[in-house]
N, C-alpha and C. Protein backbone atom coordinates (compact mmCIF):
# COMPACT_ATOMS: atom_id res chain seq x y z
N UNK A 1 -84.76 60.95 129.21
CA UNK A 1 -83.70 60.75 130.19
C UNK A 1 -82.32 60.82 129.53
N UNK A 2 -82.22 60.01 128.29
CA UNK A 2 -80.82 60.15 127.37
C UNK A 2 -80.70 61.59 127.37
N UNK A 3 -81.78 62.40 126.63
CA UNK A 3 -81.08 63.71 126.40
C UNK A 3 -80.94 64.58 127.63
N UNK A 4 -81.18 64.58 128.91
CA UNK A 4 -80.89 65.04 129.88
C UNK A 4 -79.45 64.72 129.99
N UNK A 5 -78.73 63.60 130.41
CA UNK A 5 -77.94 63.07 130.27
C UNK A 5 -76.75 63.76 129.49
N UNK A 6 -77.18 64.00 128.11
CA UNK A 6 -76.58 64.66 127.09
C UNK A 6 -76.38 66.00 127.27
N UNK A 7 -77.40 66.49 127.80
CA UNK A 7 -77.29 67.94 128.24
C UNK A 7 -76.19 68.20 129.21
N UNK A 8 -76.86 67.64 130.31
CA UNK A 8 -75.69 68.32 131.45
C UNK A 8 -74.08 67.38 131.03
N UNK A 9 -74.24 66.58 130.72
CA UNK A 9 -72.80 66.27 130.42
C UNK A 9 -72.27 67.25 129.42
N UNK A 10 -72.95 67.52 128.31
CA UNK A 10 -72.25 68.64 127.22
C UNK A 10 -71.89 69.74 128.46
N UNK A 11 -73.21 70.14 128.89
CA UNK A 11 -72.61 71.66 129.67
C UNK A 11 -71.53 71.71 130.25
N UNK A 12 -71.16 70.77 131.52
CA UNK A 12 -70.26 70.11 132.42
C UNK A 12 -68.91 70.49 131.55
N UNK A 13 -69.08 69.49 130.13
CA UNK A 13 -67.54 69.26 129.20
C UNK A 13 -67.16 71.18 128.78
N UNK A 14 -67.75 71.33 128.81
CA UNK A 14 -68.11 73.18 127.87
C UNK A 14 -67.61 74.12 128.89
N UNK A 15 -68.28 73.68 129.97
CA UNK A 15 -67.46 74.77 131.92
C UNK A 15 -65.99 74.36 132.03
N UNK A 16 -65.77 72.99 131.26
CA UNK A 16 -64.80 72.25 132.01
C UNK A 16 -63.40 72.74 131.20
N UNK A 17 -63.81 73.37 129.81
CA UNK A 17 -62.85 72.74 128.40
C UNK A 17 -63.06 74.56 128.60
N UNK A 18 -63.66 75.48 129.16
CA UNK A 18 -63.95 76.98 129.29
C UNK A 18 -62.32 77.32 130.41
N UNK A 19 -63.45 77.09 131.47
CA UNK A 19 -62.25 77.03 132.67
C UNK A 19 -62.09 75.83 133.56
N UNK A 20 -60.87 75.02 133.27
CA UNK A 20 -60.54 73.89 133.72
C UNK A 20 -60.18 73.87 135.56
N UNK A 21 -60.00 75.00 136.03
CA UNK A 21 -59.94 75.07 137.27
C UNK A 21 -61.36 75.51 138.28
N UNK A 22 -62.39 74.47 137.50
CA UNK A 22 -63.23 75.14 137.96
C UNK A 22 -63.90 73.97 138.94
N UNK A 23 -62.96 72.54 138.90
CA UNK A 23 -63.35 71.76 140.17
C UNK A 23 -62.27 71.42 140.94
N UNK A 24 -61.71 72.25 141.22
CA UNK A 24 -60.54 72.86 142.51
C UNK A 24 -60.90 73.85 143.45
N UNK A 25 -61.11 73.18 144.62
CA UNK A 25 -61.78 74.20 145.69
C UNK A 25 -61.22 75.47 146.05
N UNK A 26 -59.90 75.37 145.55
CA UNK A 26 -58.92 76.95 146.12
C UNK A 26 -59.43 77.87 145.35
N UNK A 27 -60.07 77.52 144.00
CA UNK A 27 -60.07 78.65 143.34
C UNK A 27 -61.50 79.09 143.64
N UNK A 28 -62.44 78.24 143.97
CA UNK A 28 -63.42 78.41 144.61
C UNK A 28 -63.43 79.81 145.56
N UNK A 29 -62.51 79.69 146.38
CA UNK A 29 -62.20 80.36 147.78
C UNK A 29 -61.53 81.76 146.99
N UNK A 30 -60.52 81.66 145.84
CA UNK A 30 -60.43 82.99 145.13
C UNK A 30 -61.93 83.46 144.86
N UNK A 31 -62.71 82.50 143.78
CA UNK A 31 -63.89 83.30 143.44
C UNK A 31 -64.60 84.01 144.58
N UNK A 32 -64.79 83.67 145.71
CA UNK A 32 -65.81 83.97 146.91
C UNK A 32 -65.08 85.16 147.83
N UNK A 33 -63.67 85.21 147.45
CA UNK A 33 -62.88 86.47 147.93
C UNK A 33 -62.94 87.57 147.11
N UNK A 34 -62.94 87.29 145.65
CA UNK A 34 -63.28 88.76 144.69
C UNK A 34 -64.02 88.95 144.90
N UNK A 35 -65.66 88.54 145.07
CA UNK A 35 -67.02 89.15 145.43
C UNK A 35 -66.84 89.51 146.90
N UNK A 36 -66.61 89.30 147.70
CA UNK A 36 -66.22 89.78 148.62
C UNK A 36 -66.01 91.49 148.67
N UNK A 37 -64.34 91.12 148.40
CA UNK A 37 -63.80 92.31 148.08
C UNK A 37 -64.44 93.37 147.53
N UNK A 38 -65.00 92.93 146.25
CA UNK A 38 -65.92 94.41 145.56
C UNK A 38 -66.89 94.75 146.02
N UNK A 39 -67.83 93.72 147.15
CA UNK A 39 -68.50 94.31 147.83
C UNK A 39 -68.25 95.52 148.63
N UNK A 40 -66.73 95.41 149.26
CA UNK A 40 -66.01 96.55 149.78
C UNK A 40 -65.26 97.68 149.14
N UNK A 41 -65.17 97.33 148.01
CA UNK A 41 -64.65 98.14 146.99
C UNK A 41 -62.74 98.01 146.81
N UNK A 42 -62.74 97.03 147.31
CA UNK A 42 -61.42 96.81 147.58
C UNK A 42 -61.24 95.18 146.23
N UNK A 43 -61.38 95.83 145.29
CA UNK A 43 -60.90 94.57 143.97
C UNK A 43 -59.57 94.14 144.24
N UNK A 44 -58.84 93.24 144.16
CA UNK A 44 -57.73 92.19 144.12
C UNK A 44 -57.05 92.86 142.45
N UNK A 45 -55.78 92.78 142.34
CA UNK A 45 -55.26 92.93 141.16
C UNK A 45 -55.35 91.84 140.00
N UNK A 46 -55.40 90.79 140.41
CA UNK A 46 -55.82 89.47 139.79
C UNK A 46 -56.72 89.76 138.66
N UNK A 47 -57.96 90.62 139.48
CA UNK A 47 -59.07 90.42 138.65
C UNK A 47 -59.15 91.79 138.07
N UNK A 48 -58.47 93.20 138.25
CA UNK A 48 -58.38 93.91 137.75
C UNK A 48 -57.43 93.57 136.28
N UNK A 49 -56.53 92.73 136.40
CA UNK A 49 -55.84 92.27 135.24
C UNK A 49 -56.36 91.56 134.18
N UNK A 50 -57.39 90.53 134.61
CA UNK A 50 -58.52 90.12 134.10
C UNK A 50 -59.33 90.94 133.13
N UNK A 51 -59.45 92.04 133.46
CA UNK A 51 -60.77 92.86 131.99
C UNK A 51 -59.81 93.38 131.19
N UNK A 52 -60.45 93.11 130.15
CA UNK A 52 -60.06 93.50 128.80
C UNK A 52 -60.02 95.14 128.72
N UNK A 53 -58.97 95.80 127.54
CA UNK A 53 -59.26 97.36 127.68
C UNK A 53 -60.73 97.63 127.29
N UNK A 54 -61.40 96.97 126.37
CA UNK A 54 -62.69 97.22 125.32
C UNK A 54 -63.78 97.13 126.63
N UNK A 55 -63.64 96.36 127.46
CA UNK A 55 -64.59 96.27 128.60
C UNK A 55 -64.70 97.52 129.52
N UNK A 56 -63.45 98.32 129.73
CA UNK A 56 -63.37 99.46 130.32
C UNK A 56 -63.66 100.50 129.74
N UNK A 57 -63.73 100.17 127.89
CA UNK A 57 -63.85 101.40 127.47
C UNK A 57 -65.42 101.77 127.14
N UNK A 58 -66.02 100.22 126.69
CA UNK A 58 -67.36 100.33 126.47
C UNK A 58 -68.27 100.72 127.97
N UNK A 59 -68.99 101.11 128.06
CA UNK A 59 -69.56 101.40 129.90
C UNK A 59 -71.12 100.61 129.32
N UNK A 60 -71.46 100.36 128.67
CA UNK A 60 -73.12 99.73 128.19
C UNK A 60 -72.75 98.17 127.99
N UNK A 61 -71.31 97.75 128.00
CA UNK A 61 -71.69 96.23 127.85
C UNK A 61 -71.40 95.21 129.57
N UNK A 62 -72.06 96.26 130.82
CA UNK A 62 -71.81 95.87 131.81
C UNK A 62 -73.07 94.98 132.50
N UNK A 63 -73.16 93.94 131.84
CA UNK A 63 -74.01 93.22 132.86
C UNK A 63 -73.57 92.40 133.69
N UNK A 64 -74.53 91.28 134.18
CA UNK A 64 -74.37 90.65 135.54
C UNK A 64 -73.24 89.55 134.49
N UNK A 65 -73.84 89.21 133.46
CA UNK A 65 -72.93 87.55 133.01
C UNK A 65 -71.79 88.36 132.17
N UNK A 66 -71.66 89.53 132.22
CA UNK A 66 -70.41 89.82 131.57
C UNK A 66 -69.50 90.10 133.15
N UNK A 67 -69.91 90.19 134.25
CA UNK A 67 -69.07 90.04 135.43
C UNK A 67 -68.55 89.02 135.95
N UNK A 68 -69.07 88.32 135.88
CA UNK A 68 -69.05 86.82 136.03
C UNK A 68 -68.15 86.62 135.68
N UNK A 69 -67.78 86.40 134.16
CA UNK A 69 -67.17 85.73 133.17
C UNK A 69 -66.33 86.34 133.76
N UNK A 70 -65.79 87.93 133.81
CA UNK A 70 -64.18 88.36 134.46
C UNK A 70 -63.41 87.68 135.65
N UNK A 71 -64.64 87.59 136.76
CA UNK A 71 -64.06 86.82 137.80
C UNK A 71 -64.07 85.62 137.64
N UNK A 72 -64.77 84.93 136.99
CA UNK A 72 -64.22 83.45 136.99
C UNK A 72 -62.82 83.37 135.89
N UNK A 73 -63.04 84.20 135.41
CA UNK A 73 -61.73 84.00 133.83
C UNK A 73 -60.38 84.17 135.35
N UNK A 74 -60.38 84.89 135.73
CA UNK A 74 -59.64 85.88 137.31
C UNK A 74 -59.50 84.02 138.11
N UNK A 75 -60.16 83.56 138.25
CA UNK A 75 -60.25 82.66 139.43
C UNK A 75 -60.23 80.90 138.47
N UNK A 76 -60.76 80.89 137.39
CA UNK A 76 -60.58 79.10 137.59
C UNK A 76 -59.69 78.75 136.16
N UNK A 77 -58.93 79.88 135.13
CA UNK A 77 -58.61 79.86 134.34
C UNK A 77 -56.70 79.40 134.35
């Protein structure tokens, strides 16, 4: 039970000390509008400002948790 404890509190401190706006509901409502949007193909500049050039240039380092990370870096940073 301690190390449970230990766990999610480390993780929690690690999301928190990553992106600190990440228990503020507005940005919430950004994150859930960029997925949105790219569903339509219509990206926000926010998060186009967000990727790095090396991300645009590499095309093989595109996965799901390297998307992520852009829009949340985009939304709770």
């Amino acid at each position: 039970m301690r190390f449970l404890l230990l766990l999610f509190s480390g993780i929690f401190a690690g999301l928190y000390l990553s992106w600190p706006g990440l228990v503020i509901p507005e940005n919430w409502k950004c994150f859930k509008d960029i997925i949105a949007k790219s569903a339509e193909d219509k990206i926000s500049l926010k998060a186009v400002m967000e990727v790095s050039p090396s991300y645009l240039l590499k095309g093989k380092n595109r996965n799901k948790a390297s998307k992520i990370r852009i829009v949340a870096d985009a939304c709770f940073r």
